[in-house]
Protein backbone atom coordinates (compact mmCIF):
# COMPACT_ATOMS: atom_id res chain seq x y z
CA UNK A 1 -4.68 245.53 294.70
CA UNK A 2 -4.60 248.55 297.14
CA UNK A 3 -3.32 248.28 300.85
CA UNK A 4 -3.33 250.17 303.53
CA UNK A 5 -1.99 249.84 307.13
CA UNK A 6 -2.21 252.60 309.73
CA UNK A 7 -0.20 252.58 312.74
CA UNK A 8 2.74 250.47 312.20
CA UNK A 9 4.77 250.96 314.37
CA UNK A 10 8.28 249.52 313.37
CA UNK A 11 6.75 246.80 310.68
CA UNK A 12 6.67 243.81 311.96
CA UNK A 13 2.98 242.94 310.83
CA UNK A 14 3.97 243.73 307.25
CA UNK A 15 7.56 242.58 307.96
CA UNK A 16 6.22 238.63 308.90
CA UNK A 17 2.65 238.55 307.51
CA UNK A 18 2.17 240.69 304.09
CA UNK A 19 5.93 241.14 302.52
CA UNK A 20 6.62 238.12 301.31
CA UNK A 21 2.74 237.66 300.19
CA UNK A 22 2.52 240.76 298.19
CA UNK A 23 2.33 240.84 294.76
CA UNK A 24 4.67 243.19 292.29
CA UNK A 25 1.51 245.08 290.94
CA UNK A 26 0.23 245.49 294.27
CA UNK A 27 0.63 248.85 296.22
CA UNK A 28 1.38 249.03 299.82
CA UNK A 29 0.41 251.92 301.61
CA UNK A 30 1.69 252.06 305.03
CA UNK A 31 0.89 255.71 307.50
CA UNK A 32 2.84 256.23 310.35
CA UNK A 33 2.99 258.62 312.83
CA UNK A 34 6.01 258.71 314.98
CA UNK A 35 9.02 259.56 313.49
CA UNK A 36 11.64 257.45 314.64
CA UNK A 37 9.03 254.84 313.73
CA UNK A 38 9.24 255.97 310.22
CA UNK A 39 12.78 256.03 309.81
CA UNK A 40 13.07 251.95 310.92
CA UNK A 41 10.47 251.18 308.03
CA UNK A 42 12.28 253.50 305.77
CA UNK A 43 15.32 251.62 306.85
CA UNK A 44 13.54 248.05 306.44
CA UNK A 45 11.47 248.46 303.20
CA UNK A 46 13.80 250.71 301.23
CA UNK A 47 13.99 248.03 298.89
CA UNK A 48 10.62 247.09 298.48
CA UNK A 49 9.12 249.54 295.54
CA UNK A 50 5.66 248.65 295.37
CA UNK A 51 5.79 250.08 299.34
CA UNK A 52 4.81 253.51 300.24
CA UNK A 53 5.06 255.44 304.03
CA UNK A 54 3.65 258.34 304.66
CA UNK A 55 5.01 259.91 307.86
CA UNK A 56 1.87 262.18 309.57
CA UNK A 57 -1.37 261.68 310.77
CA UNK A 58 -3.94 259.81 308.79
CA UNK A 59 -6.25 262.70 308.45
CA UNK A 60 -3.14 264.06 306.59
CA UNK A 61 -2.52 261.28 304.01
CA UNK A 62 -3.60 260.84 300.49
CA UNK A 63 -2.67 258.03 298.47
CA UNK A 64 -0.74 258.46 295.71
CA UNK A 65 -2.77 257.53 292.76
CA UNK A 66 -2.51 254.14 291.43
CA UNK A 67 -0.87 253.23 287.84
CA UNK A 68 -2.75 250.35 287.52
């Protein structure tokens, strides 16, 4: 399974709701556009792999293509 969430901000939807849910195949595309939002979920998710952020706009973004 695919996921996507757009706007962030510094994770805590993902953080309390979808981390601990998500399963190692899984893919977890997250788009963000600040910055300094960015770097805190860079910072909190570094060890998740399965977790991707794209810094930009969404019009920008295109998902990396899945393995599975």
């Amino acid at each position: 399974m695919r996921y996507l969430e757009v706007g962030s901000g510094t994770g805590a939807f993902f953080a309390e709701t979808i981390k601990n849910k998500l399963h190692t195949k899984s893919n977890f595309d997250i788009v963000e556009f600040k910055p300094k939002l960015c770097k805190i979920l860079e910072d909190k998710l570094k060890n998740q792999s399965n977790v991707n952020i794209f810094c930009g706009s969404i019009l920008d973004w295109k998902p990396k293509k899945s393995t599975m």
